[in-house]
C-alpha atoms as a PDB file:
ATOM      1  CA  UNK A   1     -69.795  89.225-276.050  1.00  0.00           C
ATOM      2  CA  UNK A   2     -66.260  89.214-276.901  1.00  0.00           C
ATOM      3  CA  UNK A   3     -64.962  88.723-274.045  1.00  0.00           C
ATOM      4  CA  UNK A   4     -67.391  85.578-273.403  1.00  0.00           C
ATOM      5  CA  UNK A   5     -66.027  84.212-276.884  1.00  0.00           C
ATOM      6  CA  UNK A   6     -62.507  85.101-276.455  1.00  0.00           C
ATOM      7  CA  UNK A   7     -62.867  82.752-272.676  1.00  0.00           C
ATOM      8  CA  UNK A   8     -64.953  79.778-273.773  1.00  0.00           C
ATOM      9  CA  UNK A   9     -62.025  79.232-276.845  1.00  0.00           C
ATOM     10  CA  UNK A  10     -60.801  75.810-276.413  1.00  0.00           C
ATOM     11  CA  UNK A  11     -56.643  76.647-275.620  1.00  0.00           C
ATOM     12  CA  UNK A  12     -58.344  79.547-273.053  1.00  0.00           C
ATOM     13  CA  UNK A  13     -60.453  76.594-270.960  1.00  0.00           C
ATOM     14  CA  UNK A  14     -57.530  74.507-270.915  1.00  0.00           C
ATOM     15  CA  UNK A  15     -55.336  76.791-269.188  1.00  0.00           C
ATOM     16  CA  UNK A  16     -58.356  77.659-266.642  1.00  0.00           C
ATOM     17  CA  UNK A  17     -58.824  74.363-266.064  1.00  0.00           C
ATOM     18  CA  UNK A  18     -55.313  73.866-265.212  1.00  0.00           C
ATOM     19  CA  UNK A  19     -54.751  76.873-263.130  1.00  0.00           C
ATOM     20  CA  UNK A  20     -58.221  75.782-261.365  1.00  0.00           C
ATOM     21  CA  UNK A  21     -56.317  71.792-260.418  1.00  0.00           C
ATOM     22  CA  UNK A  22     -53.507  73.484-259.267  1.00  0.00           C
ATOM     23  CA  UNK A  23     -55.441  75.598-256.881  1.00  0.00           C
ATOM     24  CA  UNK A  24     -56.891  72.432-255.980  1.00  0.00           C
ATOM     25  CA  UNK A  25     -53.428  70.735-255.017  1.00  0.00           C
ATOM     26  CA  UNK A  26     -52.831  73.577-253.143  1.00  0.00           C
ATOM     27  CA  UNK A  27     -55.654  74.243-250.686  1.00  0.00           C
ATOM     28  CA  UNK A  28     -55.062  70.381-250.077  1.00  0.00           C
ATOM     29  CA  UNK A  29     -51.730  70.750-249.263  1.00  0.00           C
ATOM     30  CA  UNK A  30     -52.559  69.418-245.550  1.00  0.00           C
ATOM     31  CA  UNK A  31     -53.474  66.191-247.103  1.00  0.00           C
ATOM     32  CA  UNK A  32     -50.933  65.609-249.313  1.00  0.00           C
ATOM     33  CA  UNK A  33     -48.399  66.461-246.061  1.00  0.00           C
ATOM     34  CA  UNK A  34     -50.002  63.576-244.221  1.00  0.00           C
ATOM     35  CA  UNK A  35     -49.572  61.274-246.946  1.00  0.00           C
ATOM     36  CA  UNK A  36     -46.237  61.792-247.246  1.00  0.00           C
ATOM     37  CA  UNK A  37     -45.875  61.301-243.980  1.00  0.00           C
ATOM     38  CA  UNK A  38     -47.632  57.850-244.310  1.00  0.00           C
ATOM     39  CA  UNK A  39     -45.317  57.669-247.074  1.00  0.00           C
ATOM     40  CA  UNK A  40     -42.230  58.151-244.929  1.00  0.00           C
ATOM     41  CA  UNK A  41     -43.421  55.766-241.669  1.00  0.00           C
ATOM     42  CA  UNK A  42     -44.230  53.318-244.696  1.00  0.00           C
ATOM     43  CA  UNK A  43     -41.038  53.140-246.083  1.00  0.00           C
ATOM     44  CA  UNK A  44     -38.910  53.679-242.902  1.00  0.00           C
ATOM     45  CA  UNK A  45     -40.681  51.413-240.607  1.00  0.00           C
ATOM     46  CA  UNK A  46     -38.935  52.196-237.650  1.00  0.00           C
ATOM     47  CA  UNK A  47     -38.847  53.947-234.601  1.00  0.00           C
ATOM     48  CA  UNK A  48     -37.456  57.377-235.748  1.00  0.00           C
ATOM     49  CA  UNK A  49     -40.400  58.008-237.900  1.00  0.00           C
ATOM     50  CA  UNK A  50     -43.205  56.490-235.374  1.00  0.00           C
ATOM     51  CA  UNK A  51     -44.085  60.550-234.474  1.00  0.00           C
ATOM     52  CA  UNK A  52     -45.769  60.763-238.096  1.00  0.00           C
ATOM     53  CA  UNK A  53     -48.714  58.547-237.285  1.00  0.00           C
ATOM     54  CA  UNK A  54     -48.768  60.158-233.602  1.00  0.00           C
ATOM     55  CA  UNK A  55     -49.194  63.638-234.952  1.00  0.00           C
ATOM     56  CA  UNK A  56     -51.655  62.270-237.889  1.00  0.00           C
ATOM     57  CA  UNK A  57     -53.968  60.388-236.023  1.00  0.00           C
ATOM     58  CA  UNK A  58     -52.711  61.840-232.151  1.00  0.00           C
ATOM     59  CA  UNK A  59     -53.070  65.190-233.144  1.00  0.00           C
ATOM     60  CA  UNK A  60     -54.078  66.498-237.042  1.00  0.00           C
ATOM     61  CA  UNK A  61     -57.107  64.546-237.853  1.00  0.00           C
ATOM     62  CA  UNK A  62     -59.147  65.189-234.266  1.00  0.00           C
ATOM     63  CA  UNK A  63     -59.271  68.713-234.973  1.00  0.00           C
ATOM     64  CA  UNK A  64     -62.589  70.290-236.367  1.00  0.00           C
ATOM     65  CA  UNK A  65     -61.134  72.902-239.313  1.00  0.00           C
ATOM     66  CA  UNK A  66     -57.336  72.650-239.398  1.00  0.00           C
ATOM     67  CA  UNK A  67     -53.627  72.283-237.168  1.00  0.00           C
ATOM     68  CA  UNK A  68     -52.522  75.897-236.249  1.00  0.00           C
ATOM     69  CA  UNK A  69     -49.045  77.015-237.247  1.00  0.00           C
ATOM     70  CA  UNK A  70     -47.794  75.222-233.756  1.00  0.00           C
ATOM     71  CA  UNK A  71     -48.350  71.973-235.116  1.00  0.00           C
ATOM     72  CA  UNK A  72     -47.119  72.794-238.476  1.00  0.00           C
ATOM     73  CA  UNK A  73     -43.582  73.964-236.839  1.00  0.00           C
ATOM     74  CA  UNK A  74     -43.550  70.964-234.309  1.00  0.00           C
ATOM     75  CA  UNK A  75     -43.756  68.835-237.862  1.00  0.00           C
ATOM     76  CA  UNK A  76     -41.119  70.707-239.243  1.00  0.00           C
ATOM     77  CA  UNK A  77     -38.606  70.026-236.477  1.00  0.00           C
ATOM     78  CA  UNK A  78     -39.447  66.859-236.243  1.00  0.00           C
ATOM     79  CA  UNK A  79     -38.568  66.636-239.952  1.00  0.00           C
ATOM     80  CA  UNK A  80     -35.882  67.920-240.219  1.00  0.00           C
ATOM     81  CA  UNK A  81     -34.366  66.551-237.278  1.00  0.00           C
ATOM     82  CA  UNK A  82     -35.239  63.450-239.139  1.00  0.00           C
ATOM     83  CA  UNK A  83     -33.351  64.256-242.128  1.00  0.00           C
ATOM     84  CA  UNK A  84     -29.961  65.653-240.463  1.00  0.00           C
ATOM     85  CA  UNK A  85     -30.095  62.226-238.729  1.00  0.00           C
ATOM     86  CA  UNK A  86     -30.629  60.139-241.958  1.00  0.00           C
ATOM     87  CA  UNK A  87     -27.406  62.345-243.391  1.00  0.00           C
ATOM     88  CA  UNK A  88     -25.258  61.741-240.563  1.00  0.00           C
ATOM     89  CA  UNK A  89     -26.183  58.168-240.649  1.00  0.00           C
ATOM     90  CA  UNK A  90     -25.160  57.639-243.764  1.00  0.00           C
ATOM     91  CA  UNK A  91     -21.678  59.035-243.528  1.00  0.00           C
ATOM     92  CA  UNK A  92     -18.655  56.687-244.147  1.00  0.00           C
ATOM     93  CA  UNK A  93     -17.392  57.231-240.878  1.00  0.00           C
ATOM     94  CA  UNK A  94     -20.344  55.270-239.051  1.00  0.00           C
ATOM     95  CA  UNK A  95     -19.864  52.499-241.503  1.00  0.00           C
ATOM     96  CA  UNK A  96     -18.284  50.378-238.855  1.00  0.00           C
ATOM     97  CA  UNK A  97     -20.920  51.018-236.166  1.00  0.00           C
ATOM     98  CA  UNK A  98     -23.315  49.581-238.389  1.00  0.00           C
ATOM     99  CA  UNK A  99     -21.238  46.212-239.332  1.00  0.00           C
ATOM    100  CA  UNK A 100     -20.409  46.025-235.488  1.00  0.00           C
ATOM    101  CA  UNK A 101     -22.437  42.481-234.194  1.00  0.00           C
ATOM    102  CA  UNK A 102     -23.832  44.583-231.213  1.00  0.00           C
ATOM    103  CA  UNK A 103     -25.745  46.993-233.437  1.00  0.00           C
ATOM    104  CA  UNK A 104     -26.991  43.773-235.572  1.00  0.00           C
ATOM    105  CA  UNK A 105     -28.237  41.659-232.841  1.00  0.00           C
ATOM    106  CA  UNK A 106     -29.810  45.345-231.553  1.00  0.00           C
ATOM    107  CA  UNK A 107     -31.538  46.112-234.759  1.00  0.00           C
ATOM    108  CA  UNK A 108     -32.741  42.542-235.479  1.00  0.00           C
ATOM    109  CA  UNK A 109     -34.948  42.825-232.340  1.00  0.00           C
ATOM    110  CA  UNK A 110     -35.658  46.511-232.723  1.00  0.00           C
ATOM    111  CA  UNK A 111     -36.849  48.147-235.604  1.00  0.00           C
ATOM    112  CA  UNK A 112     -34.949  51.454-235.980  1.00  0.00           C
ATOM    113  CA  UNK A 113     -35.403  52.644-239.348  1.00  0.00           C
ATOM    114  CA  UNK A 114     -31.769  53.453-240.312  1.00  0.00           C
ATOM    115  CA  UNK A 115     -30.316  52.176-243.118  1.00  0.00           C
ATOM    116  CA  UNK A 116     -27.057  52.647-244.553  1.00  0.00           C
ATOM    117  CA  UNK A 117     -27.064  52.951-248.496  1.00  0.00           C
ATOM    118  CA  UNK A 118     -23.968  52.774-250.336  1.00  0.00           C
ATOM    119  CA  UNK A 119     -24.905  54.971-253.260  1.00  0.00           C
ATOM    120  CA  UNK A 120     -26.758  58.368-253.867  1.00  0.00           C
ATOM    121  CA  UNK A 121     -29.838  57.121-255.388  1.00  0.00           C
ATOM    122  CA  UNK A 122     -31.056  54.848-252.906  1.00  0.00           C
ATOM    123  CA  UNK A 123     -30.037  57.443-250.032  1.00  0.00           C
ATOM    124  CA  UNK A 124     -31.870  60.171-252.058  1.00  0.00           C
ATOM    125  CA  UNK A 125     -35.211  57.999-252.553  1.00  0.00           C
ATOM    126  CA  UNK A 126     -34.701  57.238-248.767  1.00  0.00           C
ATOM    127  CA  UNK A 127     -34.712  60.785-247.838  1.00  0.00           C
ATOM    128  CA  UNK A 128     -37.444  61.803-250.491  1.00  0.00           C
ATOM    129  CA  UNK A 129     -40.476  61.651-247.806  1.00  0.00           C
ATOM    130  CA  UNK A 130     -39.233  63.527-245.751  1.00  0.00           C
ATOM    131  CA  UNK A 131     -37.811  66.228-248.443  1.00  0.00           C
ATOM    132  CA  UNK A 132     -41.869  66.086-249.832  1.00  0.00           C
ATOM    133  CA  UNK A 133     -43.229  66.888-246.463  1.00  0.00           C
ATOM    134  CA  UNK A 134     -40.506  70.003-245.987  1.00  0.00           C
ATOM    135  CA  UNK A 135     -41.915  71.398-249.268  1.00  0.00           C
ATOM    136  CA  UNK A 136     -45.632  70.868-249.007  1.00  0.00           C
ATOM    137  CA  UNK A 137     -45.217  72.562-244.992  1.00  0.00           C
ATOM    138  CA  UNK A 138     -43.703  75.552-246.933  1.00  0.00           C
ATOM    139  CA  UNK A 139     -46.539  75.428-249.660  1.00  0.00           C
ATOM    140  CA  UNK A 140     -48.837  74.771-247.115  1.00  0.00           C
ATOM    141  CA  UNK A 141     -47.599  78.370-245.235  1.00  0.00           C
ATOM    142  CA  UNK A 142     -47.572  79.953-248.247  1.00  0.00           C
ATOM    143  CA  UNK A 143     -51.253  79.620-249.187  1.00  0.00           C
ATOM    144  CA  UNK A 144     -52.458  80.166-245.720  1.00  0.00           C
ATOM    145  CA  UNK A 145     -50.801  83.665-245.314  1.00  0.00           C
ATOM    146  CA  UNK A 146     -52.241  84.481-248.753  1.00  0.00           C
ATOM    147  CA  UNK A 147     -55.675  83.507-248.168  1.00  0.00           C
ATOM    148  CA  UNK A 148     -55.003  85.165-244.109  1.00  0.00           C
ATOM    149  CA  UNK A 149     -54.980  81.919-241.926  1.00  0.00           C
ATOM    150  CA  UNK A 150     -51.991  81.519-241.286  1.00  0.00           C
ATOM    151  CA  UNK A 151     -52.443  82.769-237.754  1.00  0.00           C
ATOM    152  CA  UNK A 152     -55.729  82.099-237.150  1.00  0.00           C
ATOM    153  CA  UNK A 153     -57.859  79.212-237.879  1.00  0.00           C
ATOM    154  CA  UNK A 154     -61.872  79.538-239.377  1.00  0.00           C
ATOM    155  CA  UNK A 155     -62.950  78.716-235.453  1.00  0.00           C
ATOM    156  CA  UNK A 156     -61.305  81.775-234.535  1.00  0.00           C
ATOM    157  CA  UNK A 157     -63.625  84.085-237.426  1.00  0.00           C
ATOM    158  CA  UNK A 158     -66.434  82.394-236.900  1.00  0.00           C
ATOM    159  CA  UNK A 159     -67.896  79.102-235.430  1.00  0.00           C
ATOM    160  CA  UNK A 160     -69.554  76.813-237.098  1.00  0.00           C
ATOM    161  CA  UNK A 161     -73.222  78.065-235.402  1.00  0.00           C
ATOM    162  CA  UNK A 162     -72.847  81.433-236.284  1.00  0.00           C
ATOM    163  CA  UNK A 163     -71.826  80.570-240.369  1.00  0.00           C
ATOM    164  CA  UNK A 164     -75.298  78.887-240.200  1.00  0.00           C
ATOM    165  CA  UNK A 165     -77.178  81.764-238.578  1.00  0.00           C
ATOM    166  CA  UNK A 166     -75.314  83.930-240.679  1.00  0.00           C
ATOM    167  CA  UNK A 167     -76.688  81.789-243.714  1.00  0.00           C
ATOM    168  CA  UNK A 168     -80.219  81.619-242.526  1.00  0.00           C
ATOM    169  CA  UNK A 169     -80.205  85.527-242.589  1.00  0.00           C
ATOM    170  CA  UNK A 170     -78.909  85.766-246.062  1.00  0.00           C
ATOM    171  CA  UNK A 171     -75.484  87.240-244.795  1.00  0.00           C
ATOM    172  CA  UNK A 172     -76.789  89.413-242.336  1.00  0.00           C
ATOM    173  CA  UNK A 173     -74.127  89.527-239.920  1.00  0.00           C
ATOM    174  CA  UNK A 174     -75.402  92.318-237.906  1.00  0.00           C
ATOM    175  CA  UNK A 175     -78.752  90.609-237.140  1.00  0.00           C
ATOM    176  CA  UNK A 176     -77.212  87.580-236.360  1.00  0.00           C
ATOM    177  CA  UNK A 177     -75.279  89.350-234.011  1.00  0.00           C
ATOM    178  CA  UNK A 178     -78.433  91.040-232.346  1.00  0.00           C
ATOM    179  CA  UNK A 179     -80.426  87.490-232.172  1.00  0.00           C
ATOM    180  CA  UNK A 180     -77.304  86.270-230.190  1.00  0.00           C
ATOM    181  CA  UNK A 181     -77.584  89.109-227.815  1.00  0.00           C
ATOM    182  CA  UNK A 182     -81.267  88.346-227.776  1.00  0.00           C
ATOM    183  CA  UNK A 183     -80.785  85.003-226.757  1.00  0.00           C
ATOM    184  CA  UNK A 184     -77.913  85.992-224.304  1.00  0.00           C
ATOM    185  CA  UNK A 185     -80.131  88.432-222.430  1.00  0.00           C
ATOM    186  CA  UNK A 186     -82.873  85.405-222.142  1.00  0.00           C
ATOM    187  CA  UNK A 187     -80.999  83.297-220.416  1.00  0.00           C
ATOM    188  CA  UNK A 188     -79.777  85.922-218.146  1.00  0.00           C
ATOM    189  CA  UNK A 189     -83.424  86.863-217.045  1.00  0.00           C
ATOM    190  CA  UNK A 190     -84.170  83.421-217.052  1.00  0.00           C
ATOM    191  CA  UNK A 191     -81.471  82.404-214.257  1.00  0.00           C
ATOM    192  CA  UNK A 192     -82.025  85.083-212.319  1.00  0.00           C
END
């Protein structure tokens, strides 16, 4: 009984229930990545960032559990290789590539996404969803190698028809097993 008092206190719920939303946040940390990848074609609007909605709705969304690690690294790349760009845009030294009338005329027609910002503010909320989408890929890693799918997804443990078999038996994994080989033999005898 003391221990049931001592965790239904008031100040002991609270920190439950916050420890309980931020396991929330992060076993949806593959949702939040996709939004701030919305977040990033969004504000960009250009071509360097058209891959986000590719790999979204291409790629991420079609499959049945999860994106492997492959996918996860691919989005990396491509991030970062988006983010070295921005920086190297933004140096004072292209400043009068941008201001040339060629590169006007070109970007008037064609939506690139670049954008040269004078100051640090406007360069770092420019960067920021790209910088989110770094850190939630490395949160996102982090909780799957903890929990152990990191290199496999829950298709690879067990599909979908077995979990409900496996359900049906009341976690019998063994007969499940056997009714499979059951069934297996059947149609064996039955083509033959």
């Amino acid at each position: 009984m003391p221990r049931t008092w001592a965790f239904t206190r008031p100040m002991s719920m609270v920190f439950k229930l916050l420890e309980t939303f931020f396991y929330i946040i992060i076993s949806n940390t593959d949702t939040l990545i996709y939004l701030s990848m919305m977040l990033s074609m969004y504000q960009n609007a250009g071509l360097i960032s058209i891959g986000y909605p590719m790999m979204i709705f291409g790629y991420a969304l079609f499959e049945e559990t999860r994106p492997r690690k492959e996918f996860w690294e691919m989005v990396r790349k491509y991030t970062m290789f988006l983010l070295f760009f921005k920086f190297i845009v933004n140096l004072s030294i292209l400043e009068s590539v941008f201001n040339h009338p060629t590169f006007m005329l070109f970007s008037a027609y064609v939506r690139l996404g670049i954008i040269d910002y004078p100051d640090f503010m406007n360069l770092l909320f420019y960067m920021i969803p790209e910088i989110l989408v770094i850190i939630l890929i490395a949160l996102n890693e982090i909780h799957l190698r903890l929990i152990g799918l990191y290199y496999q997804t829950e298709e690879d443990i067990e599909i979908v028809t077995d979990g409900i078999q496996r359900n049906i038996e009341q976690g019998d994994a063994e007969q499940v097993k056997h009714k499979k080989t059951l069934a297996a033999n059947m149609q064996l005898k039955n083509c033959f």
